[in-house]
C-alpha atoms as a PDB file:
ATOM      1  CA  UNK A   1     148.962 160.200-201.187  1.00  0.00           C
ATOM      2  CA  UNK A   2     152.413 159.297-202.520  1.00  0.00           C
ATOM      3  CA  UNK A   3     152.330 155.761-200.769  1.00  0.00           C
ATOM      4  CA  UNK A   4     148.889 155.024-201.821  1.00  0.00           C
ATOM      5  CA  UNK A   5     150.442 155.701-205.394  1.00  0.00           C
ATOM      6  CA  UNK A   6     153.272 153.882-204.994  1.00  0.00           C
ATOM      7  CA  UNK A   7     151.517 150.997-203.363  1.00  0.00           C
ATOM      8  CA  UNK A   8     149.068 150.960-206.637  1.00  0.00           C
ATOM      9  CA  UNK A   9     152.259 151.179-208.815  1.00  0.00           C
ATOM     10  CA  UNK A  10     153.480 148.046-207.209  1.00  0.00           C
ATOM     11  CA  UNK A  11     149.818 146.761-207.578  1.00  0.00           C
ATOM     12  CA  UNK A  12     150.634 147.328-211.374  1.00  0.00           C
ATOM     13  CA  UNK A  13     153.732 146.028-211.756  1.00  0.00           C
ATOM     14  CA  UNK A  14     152.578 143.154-210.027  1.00  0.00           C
ATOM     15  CA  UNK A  15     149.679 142.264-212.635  1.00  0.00           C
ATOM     16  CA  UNK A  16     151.564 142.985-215.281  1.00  0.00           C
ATOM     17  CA  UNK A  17     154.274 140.591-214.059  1.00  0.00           C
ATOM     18  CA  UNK A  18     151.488 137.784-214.007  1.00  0.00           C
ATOM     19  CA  UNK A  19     149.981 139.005-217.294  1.00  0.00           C
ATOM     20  CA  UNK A  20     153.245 138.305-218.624  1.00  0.00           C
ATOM     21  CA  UNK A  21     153.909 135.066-217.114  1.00  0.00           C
ATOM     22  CA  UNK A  22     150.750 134.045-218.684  1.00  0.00           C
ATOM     23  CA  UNK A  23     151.242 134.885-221.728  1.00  0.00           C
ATOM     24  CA  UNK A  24     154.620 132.991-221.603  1.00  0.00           C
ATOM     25  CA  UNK A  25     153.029 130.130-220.457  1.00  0.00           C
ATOM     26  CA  UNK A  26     150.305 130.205-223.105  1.00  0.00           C
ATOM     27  CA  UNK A  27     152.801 130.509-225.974  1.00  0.00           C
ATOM     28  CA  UNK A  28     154.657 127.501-224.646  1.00  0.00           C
ATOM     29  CA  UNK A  29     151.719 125.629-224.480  1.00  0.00           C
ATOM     30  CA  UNK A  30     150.673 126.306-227.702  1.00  0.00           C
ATOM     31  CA  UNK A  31     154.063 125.510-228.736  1.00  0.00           C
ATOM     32  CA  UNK A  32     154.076 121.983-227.293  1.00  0.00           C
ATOM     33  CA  UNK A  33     150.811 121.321-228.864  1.00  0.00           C
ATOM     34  CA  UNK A  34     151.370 123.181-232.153  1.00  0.00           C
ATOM     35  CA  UNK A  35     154.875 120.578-231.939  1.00  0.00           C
ATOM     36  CA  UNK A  36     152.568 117.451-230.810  1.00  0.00           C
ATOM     37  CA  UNK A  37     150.584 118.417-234.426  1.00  0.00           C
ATOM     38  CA  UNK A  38     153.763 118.658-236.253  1.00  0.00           C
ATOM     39  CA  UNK A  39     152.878 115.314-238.113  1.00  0.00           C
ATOM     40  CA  UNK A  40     149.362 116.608-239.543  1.00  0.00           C
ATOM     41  CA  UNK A  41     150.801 120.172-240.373  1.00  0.00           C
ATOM     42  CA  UNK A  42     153.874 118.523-242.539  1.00  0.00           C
ATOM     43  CA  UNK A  43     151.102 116.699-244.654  1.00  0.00           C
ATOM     44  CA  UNK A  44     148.636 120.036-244.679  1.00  0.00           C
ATOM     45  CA  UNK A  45     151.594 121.625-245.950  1.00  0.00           C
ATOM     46  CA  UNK A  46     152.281 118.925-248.717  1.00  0.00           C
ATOM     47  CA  UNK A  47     148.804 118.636-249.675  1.00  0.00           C
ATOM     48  CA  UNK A  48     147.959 122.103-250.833  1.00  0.00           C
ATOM     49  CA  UNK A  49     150.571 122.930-253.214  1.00  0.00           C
ATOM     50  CA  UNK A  50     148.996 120.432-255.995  1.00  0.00           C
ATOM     51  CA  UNK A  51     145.676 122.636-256.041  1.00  0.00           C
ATOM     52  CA  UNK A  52     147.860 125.293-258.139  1.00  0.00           C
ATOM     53  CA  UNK A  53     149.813 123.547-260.198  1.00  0.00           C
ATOM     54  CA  UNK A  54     149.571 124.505-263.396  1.00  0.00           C
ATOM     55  CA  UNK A  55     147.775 127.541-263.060  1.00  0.00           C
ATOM     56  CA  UNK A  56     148.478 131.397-264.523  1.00  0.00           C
ATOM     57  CA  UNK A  57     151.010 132.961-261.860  1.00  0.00           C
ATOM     58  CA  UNK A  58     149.010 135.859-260.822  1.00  0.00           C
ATOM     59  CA  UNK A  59     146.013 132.986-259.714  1.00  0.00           C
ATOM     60  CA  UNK A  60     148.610 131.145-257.532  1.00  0.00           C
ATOM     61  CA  UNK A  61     148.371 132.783-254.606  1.00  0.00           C
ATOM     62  CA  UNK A  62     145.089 134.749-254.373  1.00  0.00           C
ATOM     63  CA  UNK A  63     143.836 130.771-254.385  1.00  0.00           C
ATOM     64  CA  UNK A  64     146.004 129.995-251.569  1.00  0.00           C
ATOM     65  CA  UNK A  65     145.015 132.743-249.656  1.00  0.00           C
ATOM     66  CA  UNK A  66     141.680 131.896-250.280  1.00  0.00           C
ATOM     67  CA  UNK A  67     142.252 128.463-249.118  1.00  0.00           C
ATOM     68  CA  UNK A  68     144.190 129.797-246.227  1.00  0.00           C
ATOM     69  CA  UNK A  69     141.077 131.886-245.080  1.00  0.00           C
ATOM     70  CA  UNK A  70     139.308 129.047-245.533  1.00  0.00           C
ATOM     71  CA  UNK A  71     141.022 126.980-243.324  1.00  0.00           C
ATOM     72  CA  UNK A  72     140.906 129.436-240.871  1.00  0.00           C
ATOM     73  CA  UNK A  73     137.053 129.627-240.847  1.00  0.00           C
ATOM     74  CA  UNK A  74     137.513 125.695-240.419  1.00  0.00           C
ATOM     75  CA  UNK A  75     139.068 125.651-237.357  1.00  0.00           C
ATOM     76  CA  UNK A  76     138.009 128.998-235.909  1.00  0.00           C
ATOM     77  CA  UNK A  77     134.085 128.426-236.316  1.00  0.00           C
ATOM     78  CA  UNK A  78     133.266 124.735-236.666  1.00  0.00           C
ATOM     79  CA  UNK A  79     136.031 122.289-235.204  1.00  0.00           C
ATOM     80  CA  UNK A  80     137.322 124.682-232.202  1.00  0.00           C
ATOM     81  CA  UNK A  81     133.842 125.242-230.705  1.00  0.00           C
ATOM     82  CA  UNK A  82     132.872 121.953-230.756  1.00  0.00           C
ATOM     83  CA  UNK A  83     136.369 120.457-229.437  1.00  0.00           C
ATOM     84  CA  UNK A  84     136.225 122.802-226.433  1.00  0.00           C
ATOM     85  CA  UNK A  85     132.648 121.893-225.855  1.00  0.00           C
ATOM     86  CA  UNK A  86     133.950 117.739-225.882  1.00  0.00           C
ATOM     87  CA  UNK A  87     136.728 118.173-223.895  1.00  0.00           C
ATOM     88  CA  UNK A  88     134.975 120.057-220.746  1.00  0.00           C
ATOM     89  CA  UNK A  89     131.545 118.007-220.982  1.00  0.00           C
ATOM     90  CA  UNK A  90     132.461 114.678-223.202  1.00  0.00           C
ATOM     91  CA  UNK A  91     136.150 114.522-222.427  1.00  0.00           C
ATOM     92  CA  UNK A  92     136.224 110.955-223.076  1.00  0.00           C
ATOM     93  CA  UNK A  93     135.066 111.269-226.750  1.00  0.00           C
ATOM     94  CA  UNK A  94     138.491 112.767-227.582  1.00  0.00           C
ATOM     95  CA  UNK A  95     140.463 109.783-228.268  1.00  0.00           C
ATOM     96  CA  UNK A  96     137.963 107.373-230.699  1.00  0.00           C
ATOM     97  CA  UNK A  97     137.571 110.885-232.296  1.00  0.00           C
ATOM     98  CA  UNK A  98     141.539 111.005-232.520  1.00  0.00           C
ATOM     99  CA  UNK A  99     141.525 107.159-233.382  1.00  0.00           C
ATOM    100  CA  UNK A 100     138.969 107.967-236.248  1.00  0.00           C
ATOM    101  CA  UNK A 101     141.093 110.674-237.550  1.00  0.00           C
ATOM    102  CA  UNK A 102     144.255 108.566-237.361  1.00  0.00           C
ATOM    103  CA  UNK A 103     142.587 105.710-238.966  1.00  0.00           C
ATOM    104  CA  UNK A 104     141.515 108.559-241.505  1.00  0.00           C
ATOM    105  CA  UNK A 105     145.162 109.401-242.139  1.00  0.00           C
ATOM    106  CA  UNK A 106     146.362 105.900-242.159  1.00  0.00           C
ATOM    107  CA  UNK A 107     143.795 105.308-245.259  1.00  0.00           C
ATOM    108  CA  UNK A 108     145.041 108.036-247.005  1.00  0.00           C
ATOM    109  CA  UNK A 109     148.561 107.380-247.233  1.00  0.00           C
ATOM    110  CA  UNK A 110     148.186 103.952-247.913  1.00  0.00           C
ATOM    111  CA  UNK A 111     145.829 104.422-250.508  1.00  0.00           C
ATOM    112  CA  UNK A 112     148.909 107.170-252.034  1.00  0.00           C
ATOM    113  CA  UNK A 113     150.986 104.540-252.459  1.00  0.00           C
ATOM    114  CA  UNK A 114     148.926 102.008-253.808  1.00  0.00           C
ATOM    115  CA  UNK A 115     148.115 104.451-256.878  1.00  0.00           C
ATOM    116  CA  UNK A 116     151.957 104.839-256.916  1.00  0.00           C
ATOM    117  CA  UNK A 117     152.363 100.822-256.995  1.00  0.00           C
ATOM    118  CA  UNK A 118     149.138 100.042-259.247  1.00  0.00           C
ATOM    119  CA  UNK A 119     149.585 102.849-261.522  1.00  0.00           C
ATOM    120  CA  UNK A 120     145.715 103.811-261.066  1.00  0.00           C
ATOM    121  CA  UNK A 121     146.529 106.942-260.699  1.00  0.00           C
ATOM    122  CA  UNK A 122     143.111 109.026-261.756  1.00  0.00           C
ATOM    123  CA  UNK A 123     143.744 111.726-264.325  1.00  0.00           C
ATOM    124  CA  UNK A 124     144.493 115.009-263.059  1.00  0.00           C
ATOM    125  CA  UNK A 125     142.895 118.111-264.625  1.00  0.00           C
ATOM    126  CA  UNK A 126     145.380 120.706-265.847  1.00  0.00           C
ATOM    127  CA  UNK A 127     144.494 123.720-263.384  1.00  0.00           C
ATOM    128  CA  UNK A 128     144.694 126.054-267.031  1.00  0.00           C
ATOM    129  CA  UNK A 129     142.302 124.633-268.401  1.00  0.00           C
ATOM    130  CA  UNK A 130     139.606 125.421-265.019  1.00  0.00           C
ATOM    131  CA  UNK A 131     136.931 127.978-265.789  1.00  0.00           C
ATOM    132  CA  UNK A 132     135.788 130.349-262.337  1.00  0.00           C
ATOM    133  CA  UNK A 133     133.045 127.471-261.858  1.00  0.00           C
ATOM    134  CA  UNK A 134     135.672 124.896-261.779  1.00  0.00           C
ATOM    135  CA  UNK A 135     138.262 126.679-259.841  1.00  0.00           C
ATOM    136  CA  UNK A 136     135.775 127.685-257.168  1.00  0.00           C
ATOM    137  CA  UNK A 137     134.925 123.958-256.772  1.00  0.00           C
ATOM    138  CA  UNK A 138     138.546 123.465-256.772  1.00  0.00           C
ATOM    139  CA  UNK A 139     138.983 125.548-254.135  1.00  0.00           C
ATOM    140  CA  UNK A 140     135.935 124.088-251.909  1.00  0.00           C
ATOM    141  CA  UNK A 141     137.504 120.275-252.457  1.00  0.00           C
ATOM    142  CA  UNK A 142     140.795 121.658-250.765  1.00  0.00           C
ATOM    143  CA  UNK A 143     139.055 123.654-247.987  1.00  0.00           C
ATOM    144  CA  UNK A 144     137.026 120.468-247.004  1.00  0.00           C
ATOM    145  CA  UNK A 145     140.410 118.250-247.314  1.00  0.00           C
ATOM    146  CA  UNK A 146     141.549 120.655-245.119  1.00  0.00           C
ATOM    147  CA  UNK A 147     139.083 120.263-242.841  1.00  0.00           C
ATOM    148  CA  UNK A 148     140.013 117.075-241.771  1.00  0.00           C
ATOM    149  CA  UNK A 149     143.163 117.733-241.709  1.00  0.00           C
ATOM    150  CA  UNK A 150     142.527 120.697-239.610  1.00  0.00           C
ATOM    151  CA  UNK A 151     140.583 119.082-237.459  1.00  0.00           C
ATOM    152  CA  UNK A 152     143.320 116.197-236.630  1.00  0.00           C
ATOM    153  CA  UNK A 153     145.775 119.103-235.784  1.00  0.00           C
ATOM    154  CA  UNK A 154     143.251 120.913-233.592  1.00  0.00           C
ATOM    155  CA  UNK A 155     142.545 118.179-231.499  1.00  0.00           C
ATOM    156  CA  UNK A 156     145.856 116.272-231.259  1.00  0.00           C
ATOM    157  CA  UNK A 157     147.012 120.032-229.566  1.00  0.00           C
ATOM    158  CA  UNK A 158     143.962 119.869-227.692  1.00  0.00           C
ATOM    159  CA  UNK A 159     144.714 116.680-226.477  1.00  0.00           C
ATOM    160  CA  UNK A 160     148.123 117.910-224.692  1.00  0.00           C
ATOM    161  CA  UNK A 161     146.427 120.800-222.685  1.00  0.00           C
ATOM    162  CA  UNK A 162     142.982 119.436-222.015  1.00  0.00           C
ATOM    163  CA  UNK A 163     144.341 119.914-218.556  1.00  0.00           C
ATOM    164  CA  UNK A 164     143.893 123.733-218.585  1.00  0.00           C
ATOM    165  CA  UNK A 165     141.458 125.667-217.373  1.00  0.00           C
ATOM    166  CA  UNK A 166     138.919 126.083-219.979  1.00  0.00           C
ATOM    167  CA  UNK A 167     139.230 129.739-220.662  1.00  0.00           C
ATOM    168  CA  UNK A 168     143.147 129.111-221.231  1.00  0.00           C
ATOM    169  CA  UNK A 169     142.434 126.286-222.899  1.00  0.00           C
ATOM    170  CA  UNK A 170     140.604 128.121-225.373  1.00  0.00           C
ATOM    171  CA  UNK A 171     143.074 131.079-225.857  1.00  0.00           C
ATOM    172  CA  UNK A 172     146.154 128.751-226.437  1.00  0.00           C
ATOM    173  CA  UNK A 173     143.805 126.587-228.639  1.00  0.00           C
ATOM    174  CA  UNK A 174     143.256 129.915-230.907  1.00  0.00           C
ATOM    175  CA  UNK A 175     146.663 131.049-230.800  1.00  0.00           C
ATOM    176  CA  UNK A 176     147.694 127.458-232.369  1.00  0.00           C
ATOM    177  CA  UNK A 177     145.321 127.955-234.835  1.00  0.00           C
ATOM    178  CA  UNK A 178     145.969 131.173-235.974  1.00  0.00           C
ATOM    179  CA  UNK A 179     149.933 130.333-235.644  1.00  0.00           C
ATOM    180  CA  UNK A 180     149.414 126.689-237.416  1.00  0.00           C
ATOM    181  CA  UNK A 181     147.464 128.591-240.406  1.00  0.00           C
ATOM    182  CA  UNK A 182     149.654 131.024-240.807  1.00  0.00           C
ATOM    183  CA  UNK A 183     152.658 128.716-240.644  1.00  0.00           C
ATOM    184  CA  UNK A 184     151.144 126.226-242.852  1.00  0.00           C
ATOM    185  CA  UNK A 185     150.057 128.791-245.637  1.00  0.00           C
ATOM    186  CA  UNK A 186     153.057 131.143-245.972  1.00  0.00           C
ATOM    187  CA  UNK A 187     154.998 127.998-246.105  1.00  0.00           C
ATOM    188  CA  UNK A 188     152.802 127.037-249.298  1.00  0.00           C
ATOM    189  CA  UNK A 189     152.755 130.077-250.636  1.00  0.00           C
ATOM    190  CA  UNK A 190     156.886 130.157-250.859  1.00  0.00           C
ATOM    191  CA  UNK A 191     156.384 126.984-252.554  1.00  0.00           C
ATOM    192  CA  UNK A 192     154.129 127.511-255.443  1.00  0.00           C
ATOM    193  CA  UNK A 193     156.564 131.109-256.143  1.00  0.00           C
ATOM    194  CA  UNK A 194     159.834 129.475-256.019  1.00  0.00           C
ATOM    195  CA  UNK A 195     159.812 128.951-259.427  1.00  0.00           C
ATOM    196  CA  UNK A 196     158.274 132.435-260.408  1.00  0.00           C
ATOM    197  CA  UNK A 197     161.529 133.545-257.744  1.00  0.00           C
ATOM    198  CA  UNK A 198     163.920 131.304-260.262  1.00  0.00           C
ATOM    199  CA  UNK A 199     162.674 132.377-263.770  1.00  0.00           C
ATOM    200  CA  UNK A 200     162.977 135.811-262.647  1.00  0.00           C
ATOM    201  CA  UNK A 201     166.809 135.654-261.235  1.00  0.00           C
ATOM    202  CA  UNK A 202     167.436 133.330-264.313  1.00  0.00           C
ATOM    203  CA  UNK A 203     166.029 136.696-266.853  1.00  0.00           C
ATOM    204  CA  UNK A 204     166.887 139.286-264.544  1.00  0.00           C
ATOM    205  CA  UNK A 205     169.583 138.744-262.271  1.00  0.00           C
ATOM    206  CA  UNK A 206     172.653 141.104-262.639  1.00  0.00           C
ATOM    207  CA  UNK A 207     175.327 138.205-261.666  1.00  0.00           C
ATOM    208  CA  UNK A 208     175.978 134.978-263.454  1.00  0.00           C
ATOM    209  CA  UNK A 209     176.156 133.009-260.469  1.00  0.00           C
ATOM    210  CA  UNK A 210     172.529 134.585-259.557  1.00  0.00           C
ATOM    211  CA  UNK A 211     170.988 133.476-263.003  1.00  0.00           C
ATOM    212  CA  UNK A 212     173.016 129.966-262.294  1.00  0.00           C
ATOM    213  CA  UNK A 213     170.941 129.837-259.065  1.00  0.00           C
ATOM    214  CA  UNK A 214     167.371 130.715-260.605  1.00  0.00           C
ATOM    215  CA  UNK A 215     168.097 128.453-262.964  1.00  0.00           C
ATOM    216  CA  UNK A 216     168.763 125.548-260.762  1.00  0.00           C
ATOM    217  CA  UNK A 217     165.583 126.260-258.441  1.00  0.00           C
ATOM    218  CA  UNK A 218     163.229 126.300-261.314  1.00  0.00           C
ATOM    219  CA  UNK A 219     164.513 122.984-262.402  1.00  0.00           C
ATOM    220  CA  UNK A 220     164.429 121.740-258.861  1.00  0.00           C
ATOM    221  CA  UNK A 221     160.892 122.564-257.893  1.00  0.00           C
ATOM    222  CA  UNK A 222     159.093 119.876-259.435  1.00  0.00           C
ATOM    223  CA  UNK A 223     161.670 117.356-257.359  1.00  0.00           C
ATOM    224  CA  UNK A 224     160.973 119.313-254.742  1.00  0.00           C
ATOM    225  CA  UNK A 225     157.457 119.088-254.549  1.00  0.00           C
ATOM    226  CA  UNK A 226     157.339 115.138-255.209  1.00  0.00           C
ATOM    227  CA  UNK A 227     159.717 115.372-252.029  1.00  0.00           C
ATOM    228  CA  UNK A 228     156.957 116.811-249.900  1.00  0.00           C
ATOM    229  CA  UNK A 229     154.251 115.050-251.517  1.00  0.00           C
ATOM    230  CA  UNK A 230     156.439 111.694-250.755  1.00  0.00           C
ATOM    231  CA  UNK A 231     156.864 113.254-246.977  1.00  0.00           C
ATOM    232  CA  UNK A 232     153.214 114.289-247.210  1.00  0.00           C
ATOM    233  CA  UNK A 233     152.185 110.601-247.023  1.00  0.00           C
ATOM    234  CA  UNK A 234     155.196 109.006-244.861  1.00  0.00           C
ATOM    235  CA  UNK A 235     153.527 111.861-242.215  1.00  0.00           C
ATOM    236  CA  UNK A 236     150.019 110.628-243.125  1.00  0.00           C
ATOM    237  CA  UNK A 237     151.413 107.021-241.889  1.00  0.00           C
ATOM    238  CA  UNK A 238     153.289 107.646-239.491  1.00  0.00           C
ATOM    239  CA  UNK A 239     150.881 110.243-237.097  1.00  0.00           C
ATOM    240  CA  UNK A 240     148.090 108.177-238.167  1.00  0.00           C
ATOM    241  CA  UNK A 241     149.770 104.959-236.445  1.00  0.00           C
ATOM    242  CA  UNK A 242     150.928 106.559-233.610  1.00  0.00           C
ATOM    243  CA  UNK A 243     147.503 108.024-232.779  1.00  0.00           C
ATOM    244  CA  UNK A 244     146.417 104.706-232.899  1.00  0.00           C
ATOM    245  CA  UNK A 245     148.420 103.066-230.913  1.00  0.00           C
ATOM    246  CA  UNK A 246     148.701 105.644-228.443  1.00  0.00           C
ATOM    247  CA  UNK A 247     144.591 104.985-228.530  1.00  0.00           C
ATOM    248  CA  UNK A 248     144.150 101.707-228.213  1.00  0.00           C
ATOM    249  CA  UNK A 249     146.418 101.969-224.969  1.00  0.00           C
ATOM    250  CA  UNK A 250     144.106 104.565-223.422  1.00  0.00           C
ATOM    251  CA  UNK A 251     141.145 102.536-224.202  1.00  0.00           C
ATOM    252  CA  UNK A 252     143.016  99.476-222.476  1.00  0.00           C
ATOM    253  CA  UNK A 253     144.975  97.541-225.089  1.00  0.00           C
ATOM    254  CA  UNK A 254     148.419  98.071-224.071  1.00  0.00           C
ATOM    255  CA  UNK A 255     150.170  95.614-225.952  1.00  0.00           C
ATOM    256  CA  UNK A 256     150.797  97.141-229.095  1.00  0.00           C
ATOM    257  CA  UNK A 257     152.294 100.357-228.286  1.00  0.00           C
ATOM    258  CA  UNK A 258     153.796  98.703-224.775  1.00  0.00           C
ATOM    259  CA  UNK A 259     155.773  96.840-227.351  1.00  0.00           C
ATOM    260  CA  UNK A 260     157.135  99.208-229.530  1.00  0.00           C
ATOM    261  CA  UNK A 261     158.030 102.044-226.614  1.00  0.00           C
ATOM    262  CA  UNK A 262     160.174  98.832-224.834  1.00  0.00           C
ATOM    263  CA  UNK A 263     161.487  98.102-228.563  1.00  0.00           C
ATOM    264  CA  UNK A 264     162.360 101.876-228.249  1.00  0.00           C
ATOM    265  CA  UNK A 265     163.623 102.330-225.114  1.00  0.00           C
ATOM    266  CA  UNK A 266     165.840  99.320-225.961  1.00  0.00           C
ATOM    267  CA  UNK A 267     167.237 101.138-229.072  1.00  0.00           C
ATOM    268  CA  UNK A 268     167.604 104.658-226.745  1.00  0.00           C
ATOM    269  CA  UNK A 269     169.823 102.328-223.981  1.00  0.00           C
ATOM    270  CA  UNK A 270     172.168 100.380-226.700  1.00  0.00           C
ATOM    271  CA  UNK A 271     173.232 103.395-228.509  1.00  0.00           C
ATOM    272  CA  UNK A 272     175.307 106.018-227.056  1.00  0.00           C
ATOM    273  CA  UNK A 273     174.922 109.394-228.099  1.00  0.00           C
ATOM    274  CA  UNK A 274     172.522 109.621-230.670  1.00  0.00           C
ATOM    275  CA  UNK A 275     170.031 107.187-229.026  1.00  0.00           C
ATOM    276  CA  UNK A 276     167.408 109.589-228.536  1.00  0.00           C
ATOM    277  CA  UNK A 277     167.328 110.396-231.987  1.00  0.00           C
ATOM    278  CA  UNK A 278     167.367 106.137-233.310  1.00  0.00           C
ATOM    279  CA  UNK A 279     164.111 105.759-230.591  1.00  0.00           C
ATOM    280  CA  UNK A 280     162.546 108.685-232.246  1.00  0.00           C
ATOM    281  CA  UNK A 281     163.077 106.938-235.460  1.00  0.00           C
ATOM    282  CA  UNK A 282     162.180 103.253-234.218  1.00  0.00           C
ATOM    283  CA  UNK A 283     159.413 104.310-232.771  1.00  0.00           C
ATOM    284  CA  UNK A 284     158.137 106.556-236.305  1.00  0.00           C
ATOM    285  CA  UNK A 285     159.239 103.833-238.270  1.00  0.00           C
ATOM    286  CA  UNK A 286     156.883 100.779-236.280  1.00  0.00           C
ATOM    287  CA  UNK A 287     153.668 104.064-235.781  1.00  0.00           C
ATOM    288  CA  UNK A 288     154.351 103.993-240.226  1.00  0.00           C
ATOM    289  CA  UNK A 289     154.057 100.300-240.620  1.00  0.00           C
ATOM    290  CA  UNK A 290     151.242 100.310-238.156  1.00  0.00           C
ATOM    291  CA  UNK A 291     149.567 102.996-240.068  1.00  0.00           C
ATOM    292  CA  UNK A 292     150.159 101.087-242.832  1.00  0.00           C
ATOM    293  CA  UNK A 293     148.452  97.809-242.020  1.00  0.00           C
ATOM    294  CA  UNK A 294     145.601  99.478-240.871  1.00  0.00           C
ATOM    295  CA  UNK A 295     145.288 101.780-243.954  1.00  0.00           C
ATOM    296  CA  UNK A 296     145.710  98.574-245.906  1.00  0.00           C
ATOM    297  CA  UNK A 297     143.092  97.326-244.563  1.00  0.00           C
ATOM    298  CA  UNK A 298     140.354  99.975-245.193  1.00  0.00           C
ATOM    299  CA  UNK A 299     141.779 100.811-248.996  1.00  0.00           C
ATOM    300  CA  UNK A 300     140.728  97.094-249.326  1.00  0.00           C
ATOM    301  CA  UNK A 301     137.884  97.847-247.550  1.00  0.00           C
ATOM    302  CA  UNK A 302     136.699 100.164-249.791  1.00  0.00           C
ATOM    303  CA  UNK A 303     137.871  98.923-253.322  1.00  0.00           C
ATOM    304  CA  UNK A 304     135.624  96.154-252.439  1.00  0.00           C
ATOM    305  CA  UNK A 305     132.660  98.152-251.381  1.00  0.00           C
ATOM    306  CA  UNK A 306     130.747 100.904-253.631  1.00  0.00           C
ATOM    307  CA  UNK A 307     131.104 103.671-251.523  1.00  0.00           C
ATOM    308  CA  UNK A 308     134.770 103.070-252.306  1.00  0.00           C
ATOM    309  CA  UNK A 309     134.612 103.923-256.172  1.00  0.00           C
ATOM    310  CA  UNK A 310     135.348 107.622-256.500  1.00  0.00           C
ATOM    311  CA  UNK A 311     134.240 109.334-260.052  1.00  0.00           C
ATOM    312  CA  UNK A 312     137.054 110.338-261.980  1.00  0.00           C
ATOM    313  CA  UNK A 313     138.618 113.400-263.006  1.00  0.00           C
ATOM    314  CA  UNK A 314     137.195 115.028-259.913  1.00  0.00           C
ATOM    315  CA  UNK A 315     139.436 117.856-259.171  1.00  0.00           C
ATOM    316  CA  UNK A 316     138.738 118.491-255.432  1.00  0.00           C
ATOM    317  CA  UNK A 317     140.068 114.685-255.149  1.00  0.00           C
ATOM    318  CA  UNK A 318     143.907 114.253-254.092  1.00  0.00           C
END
């Protein structure tokens, strides 16, 4: 009796040890995905903030928790499903999907900073003066930017366990976007309070140095937020041209990203210690101007055709 226990202990301890092990190895999947994302999440993150601008305090963030729900349902029920479903029966549909995205990206950021050059910048409307109609529309236009979005980040993770066995693919695959949302949207959500957090050390704070402090932040914020809106659309660029040309080298053309991983690799070897970090940077910096060109190319694109002329004052538009 006692060895048949203690041989089912062991039996325990045993499965738990693997249970364990699995779960480690999940979370560092999803970790090296969630990291291979990193791009796409830095512009989700600088993206949503401009949807509450403006608006009463209290409104802030039941509206980004409504978004953030939102976003969920986006890549929970509609672009998971279907991504799993690609990558087990059409695995090679992955990368033009990825290319389309990054070309997607690579359009948006270019066509950022060609409002920022051109001044055509369409006029915003002042989040106060929304109605529930106009706020739930509001709300819809940044769920279904999201979506994109959302879908970029889901599959670029994809992409670096497609590997896995399906059933583990589709665990670490939730557990990035549950971790990615909630990352994302708390993120946001400090941002739109900071300068609620200021005003109120600035009124209330017991310390002079404290009020100092809120005083400083609430002036800060709005620098602050054209800082991520300015990183927003380098990361726009710069994942959009690296999907790219990491694409058009799995579908055969090498030459473009052959030459900027020897450009560098070059960098990495004539730099001592912080080469690794100057590759990194070469090799953002040529993805950006890549992303760039192409994103060029299809704001031209567009300006020129009719399905490129947007109506203005549309507030779901960023």
């Amino acid at each position: 009796m006692s060895a048949g226990l203690f041989a089912l202990l062991d039996d325990v301890a045993t499965l738990v040890k693997v249970a364990a092990a699995s779960v480690d190895d999940v979370g560092a999947a999803a970790g090296r995905a969630s990291a291979k994302a990193a791009g796409v999440v830095i512009d989700d993150t600088a993206v949503t903030p401009q949807y509450v601008q403006g608006l009463a305090a209290e409104r802030e963030l039941p509206i980004v928790k409504k978004i953030a729900k939102g976003s969920l349902v986006n890549k929970l029920v509609f672009i998971l499903p279907a991504a799993l479903l690609l990558s087990q029966f059409l695995p090679w549909l992955l990368t033009p999907i990825l290319m389309l995205g990054g070309t997607y990206l690579a359009f948006e950021g270019a066509e950022k900073i060609w409002e920022k050059v051109s001044g055509h910048t369409e006029p915003e409307v002042l989040a106060t003066e929304l109605g529930p109609e106009q706020e739930k529309k509001m709300i819809s236009g940044a769920i279904r930017t999201d979506l994109i979005l959302s879908a970029e980040i889901m599959v670029i993770a994809l992409n670096e366990v497609a590997d896995e066995p399906f059933v583990t693919r589709a665990i670490i695959m939730v557990t990035v976007a549950i971790g990615i949302t909630i990352m994302v949207y708390g993120i946001v959500g400090l941002i739109v309070k900071a300068d609620d957090f200021g005003l109120m050390l600035a009124m209330r704070a017991r310390t002079q140095f404290a009020k100092n402090f809120g005083r400083r932040l609430v002036k800060a914020m709005p620098g602050v937020l054209a800082a991520i809106g300015a990183i927003g659309t380098v990361a726009m660029l710069w994942v959009g041209g690296h999907i790219l040309l990491v694409g058009l080298g799995d579908l055969g053309l090498h030459g473009p990203y052959d030459f900027v991983h020897h450009v560098e690799v070059a960098v990495h070897d004539a730099v001592g210690v912080a080469g690794g970090v100057l590759g990194w940077l070469t090799n953002t910096a040529f993805s950006a101007v890549f992303g760039l060109v192409v994103g060029a190319v299809v704001v031209t694109l567009l300006h020129l055709l009719p399905i490129g002329r947007h109506p203005k004052g549309d507030p779901a538009a960023h």
